[in-house]
PDB file of N, CA and C in Angstrom:
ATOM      1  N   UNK A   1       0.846  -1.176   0.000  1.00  0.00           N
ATOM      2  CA  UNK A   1       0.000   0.000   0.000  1.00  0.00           C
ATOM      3  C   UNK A   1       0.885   1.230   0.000  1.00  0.00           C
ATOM      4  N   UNK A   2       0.881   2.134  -1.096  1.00  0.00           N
ATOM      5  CA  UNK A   2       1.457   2.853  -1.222  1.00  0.00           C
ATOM      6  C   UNK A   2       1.019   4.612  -0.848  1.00  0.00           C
ATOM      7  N   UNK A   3       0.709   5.261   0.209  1.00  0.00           N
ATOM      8  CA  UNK A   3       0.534   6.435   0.335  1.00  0.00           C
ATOM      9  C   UNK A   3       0.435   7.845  -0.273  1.00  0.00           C
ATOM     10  N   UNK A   4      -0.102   8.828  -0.484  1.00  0.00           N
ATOM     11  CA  UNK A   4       0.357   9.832  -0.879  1.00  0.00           C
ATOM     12  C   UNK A   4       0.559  11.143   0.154  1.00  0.00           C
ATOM     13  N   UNK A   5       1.357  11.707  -0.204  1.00  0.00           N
ATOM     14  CA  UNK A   5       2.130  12.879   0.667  1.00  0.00           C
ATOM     15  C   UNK A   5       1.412  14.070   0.658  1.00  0.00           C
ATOM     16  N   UNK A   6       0.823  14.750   0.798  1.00  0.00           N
ATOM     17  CA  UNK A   6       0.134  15.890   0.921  1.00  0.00           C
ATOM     18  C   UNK A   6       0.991  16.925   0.409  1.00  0.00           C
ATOM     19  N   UNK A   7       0.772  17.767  -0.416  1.00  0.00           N
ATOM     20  CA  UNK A   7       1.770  18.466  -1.207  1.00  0.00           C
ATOM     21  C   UNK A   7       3.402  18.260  -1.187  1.00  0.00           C
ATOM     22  N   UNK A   8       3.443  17.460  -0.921  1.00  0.00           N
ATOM     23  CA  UNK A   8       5.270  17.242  -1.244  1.00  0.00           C
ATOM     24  C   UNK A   8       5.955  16.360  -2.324  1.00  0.00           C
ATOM     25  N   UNK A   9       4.731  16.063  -3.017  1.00  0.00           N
ATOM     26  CA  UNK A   9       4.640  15.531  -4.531  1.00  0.00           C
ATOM     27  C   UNK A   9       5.471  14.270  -4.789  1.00  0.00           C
ATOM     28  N   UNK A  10       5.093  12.958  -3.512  1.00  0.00           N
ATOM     29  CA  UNK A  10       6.169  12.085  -3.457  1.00  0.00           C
ATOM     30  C   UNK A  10       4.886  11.067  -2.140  1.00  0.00           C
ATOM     31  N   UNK A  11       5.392   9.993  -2.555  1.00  0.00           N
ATOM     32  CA  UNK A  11       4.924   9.195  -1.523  1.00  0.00           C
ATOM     33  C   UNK A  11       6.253   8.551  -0.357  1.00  0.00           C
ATOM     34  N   UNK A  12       5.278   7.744   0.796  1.00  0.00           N
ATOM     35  CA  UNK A  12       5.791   7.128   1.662  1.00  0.00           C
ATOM     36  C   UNK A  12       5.721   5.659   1.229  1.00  0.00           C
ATOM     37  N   UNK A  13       6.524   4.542   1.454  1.00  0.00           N
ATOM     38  CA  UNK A  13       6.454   3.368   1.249  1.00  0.00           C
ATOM     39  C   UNK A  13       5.861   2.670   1.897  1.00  0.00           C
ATOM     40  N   UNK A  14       5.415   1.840   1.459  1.00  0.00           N
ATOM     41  CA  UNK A  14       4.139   0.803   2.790  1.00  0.00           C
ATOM     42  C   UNK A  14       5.518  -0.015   3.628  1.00  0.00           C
ATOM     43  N   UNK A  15       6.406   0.429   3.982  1.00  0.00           N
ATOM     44  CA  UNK A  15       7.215   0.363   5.120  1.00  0.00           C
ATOM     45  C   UNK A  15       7.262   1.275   6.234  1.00  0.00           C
ATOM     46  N   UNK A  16       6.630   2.367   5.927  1.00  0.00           N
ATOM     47  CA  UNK A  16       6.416   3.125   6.943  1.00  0.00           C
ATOM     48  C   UNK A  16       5.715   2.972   7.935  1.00  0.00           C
ATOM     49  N   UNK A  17       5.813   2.506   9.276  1.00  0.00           N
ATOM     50  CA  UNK A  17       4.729   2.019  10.212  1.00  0.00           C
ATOM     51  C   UNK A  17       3.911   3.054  10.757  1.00  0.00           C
ATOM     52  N   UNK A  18       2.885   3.043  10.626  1.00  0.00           N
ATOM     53  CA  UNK A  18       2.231   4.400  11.221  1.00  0.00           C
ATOM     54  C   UNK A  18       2.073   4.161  12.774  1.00  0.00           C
ATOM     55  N   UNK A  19       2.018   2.813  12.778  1.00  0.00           N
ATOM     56  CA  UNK A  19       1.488   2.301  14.253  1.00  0.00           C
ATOM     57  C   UNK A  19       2.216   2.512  15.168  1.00  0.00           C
ATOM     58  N   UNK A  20       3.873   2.581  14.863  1.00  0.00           N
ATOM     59  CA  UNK A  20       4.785   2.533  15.716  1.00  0.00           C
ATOM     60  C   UNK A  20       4.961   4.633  16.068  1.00  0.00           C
ATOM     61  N   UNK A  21       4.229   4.886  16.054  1.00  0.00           N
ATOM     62  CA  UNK A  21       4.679   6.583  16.120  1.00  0.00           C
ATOM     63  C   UNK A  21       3.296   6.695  17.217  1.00  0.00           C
ATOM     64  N   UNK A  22       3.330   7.735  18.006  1.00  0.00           N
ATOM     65  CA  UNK A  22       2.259   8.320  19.006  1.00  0.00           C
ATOM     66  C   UNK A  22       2.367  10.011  18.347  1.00  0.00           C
ATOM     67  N   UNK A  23       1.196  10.423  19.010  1.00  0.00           N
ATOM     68  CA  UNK A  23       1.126  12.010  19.177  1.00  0.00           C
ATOM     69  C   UNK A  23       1.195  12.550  19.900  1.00  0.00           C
ATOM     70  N   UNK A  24       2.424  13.342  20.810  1.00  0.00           N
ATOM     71  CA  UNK A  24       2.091  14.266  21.722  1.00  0.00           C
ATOM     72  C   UNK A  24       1.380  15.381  21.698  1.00  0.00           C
ATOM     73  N   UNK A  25       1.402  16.049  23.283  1.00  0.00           N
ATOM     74  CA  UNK A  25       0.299  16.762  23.404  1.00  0.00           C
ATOM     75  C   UNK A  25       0.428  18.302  22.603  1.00  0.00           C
ATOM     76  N   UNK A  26       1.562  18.930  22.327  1.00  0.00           N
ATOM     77  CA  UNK A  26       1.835  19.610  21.267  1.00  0.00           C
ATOM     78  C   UNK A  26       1.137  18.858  19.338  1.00  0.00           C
ATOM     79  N   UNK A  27       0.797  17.867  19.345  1.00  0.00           N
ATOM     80  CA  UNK A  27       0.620  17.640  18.021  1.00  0.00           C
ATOM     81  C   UNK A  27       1.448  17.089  17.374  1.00  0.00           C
ATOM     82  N   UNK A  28       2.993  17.328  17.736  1.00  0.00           N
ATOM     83  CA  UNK A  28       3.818  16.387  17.066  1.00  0.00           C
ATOM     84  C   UNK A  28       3.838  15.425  17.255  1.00  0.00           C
ATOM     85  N   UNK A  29       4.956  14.305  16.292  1.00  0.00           N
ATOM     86  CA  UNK A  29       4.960  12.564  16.742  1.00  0.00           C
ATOM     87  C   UNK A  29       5.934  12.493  17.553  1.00  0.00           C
ATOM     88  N   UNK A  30       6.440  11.247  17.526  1.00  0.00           N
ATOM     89  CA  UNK A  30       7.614  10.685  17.835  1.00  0.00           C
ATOM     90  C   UNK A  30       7.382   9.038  17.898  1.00  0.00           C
ATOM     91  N   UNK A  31       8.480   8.474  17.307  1.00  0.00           N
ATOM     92  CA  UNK A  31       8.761   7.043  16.939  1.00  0.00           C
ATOM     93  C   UNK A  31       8.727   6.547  18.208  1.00  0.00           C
ATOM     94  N   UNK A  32       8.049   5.395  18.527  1.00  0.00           N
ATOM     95  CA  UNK A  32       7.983   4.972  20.136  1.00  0.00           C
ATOM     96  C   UNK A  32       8.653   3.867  20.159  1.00  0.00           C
ATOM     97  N   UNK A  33       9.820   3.323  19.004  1.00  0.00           N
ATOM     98  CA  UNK A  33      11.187   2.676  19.267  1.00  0.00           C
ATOM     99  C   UNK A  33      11.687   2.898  17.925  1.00  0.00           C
ATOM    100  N   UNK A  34      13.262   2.645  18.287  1.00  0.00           N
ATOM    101  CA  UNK A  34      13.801   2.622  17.150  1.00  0.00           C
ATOM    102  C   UNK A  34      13.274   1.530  15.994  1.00  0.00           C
ATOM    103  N   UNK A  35      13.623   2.221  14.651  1.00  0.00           N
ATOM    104  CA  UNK A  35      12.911   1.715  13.823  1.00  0.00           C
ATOM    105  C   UNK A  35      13.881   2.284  12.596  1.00  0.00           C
ATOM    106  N   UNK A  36      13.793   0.976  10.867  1.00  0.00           N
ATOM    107  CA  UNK A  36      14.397   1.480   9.582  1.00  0.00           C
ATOM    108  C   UNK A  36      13.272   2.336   8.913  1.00  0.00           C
ATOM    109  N   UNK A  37      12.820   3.587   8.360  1.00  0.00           N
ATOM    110  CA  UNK A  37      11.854   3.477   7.416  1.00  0.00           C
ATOM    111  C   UNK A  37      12.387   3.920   5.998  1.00  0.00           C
ATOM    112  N   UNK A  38      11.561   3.756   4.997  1.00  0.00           N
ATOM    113  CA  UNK A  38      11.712   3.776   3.725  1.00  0.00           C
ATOM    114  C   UNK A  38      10.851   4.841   2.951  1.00  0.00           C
ATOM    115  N   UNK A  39      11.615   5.600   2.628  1.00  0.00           N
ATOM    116  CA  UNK A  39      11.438   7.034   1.713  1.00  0.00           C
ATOM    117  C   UNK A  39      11.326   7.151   0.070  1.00  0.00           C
ATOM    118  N   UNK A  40      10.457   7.068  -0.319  1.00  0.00           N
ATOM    119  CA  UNK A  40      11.325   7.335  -2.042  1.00  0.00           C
ATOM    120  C   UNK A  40      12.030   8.132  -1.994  1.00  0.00           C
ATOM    121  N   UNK A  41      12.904   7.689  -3.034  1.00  0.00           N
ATOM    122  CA  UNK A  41      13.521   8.903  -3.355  1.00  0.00           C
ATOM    123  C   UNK A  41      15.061   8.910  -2.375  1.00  0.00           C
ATOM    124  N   UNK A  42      14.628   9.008  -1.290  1.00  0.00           N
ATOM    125  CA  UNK A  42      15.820   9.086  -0.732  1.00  0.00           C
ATOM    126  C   UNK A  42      16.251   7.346  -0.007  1.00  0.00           C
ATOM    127  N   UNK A  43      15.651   6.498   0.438  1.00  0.00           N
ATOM    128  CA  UNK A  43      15.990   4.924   0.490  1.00  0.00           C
ATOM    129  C   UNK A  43      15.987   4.920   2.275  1.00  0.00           C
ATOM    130  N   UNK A  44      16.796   4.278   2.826  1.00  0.00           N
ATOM    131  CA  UNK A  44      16.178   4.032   4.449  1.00  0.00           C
ATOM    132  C   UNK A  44      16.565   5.258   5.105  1.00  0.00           C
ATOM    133  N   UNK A  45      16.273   5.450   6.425  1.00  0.00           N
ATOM    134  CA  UNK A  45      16.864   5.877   7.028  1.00  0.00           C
ATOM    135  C   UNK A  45      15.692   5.658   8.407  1.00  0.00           C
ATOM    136  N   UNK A  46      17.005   5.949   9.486  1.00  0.00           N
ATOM    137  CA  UNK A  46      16.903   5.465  11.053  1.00  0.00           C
ATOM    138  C   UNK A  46      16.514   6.452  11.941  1.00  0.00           C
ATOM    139  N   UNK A  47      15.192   5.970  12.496  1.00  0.00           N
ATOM    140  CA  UNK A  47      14.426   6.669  13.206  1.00  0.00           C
ATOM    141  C   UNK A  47      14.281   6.290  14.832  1.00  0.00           C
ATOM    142  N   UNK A  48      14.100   7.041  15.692  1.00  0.00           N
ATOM    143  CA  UNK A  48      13.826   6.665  16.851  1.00  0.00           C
ATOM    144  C   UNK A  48      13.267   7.205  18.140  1.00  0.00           C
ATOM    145  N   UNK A  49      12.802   7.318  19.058  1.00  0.00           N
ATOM    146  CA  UNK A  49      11.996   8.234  20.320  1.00  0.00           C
ATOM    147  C   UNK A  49      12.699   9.046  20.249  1.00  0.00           C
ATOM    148  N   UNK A  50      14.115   9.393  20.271  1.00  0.00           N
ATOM    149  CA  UNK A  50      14.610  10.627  20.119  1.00  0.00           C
ATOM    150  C   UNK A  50      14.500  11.412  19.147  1.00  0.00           C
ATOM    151  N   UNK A  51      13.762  11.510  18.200  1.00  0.00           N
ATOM    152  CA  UNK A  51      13.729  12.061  16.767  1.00  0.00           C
ATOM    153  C   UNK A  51      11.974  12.732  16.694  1.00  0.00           C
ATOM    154  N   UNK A  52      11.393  13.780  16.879  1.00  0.00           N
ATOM    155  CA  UNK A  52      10.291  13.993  16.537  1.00  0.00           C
ATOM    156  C   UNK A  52       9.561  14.985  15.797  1.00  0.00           C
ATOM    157  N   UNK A  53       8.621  14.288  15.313  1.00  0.00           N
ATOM    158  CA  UNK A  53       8.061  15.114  13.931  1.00  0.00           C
ATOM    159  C   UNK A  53       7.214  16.357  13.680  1.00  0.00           C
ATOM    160  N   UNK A  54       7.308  17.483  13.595  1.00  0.00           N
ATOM    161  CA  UNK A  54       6.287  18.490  13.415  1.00  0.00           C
ATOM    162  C   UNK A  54       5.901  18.685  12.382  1.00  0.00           C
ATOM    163  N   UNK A  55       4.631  19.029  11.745  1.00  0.00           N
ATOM    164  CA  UNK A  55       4.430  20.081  10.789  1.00  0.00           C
ATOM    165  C   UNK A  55       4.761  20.666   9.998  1.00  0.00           C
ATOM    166  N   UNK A  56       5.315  20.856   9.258  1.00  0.00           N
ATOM    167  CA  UNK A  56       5.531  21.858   7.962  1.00  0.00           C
ATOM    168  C   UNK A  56       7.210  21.838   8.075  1.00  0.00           C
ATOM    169  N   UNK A  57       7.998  20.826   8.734  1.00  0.00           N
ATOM    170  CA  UNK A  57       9.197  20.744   9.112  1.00  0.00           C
ATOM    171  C   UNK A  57       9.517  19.461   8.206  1.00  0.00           C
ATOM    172  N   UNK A  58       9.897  19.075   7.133  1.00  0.00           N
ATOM    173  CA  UNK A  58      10.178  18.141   6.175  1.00  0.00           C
ATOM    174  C   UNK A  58      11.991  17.654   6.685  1.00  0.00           C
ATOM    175  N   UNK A  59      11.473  16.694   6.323  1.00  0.00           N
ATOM    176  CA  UNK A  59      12.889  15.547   6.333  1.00  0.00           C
ATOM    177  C   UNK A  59      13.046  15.049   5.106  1.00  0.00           C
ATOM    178  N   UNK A  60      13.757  15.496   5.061  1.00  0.00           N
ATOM    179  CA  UNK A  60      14.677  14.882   3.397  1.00  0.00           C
ATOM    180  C   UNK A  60      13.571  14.975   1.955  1.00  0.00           C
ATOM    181  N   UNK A  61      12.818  16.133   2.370  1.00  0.00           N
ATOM    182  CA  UNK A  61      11.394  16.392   1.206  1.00  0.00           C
ATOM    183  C   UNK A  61      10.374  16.157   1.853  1.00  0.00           C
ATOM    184  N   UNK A  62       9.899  15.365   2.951  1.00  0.00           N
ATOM    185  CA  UNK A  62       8.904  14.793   3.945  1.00  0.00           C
ATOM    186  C   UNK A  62       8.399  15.541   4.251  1.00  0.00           C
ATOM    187  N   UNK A  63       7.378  15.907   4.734  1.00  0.00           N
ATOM    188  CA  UNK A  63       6.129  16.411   5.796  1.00  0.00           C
ATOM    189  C   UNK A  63       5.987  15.073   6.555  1.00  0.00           C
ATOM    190  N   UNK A  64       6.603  14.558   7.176  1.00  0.00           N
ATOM    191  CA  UNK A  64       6.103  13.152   8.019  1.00  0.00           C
ATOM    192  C   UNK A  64       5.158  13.638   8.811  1.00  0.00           C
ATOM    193  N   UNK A  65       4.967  14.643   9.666  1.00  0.00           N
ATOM    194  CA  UNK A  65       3.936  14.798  10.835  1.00  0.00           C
ATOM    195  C   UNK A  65       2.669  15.213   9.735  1.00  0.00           C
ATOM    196  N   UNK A  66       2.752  15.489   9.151  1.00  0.00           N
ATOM    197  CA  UNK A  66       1.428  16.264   8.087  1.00  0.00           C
ATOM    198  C   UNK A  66       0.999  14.532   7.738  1.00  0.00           C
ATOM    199  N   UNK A  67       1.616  13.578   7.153  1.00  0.00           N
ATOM    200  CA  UNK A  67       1.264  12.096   6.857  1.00  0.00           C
ATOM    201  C   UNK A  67       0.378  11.413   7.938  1.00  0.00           C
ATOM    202  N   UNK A  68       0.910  10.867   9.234  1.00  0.00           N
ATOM    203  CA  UNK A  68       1.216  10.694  10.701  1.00  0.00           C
ATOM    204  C   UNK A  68      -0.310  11.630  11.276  1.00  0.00           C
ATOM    205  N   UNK A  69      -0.684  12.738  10.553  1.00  0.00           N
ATOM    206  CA  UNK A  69      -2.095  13.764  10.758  1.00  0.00           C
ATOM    207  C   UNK A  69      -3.158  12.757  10.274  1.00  0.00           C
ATOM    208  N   UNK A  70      -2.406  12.964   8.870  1.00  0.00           N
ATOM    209  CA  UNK A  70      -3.879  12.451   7.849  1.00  0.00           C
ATOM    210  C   UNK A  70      -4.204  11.175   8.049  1.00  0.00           C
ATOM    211  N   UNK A  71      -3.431  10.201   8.000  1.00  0.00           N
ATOM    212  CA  UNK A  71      -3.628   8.412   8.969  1.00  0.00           C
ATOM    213  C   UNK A  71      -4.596   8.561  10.172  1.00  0.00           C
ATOM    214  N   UNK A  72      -3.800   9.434  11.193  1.00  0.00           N
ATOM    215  CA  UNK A  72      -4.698   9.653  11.934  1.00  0.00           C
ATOM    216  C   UNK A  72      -6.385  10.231  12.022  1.00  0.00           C
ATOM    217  N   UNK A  73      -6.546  11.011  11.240  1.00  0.00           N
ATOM    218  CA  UNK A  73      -7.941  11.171  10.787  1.00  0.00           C
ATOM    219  C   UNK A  73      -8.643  10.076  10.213  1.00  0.00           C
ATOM    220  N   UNK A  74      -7.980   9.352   9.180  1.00  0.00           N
ATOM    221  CA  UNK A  74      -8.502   8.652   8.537  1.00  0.00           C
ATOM    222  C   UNK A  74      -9.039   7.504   9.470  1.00  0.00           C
ATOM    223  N   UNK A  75      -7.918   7.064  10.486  1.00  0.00           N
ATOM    224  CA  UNK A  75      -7.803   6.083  11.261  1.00  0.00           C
ATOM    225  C   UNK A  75      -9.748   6.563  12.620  1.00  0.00           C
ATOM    226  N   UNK A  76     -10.307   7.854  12.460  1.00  0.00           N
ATOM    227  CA  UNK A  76     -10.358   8.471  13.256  1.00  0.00           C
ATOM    228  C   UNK A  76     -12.120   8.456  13.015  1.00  0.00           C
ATOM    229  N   UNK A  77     -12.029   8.483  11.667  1.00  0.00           N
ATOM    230  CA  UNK A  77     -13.482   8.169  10.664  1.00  0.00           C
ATOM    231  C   UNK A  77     -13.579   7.052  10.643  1.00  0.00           C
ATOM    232  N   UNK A  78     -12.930   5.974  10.554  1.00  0.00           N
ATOM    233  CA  UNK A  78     -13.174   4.245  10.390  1.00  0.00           C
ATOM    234  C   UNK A  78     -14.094   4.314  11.462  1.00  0.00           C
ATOM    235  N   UNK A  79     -13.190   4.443  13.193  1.00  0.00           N
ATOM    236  CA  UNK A  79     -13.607   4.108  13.805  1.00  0.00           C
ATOM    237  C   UNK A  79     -15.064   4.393  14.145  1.00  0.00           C
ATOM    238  N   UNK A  80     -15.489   5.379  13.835  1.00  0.00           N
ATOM    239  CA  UNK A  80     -16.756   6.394  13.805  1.00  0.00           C
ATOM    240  C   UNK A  80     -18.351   5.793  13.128  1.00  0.00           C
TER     241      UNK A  80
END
């Protein structure tokens, strides 16, 4: 399952675990263990609780917290 990125004109790989990330109370994420994930474009790279994601703050072309949003909504309507 392949994702799409919300204006950053690039997807995430269905290696990306959404499950393994939480939201703090600011809104950002953070990886709740270390973990490889997989980027197009740019190929793995190493993530972990020390590393966390905001908003409009891109990693290597990423919006990860803007992704990590929209899952979450989506995840948010299923349940509903």
């Amino acid at each position: 399952m392949e994702s799409e990125l919300s204006g950053a004109g690039s997807t995430i790989l269905n290696s990306f675990p959404y499950e393994s990330f939480e939201q703090n109370p600011d809104g950002s994420w953070r990886p709740v263990k270390h973990m490889i994930i997989e980027l197009e474009g740019i190929g793995k790279i190493s993530v972990g609780p020390w590393l966390v994601f905001k908003r409009g703050r891109k990693v290597m072309g990423h919006d990860i917290a803007l992704w990590l949003d929209e899952r979450s909504a989506g995840r948010a309507e299923k349940a509903a």
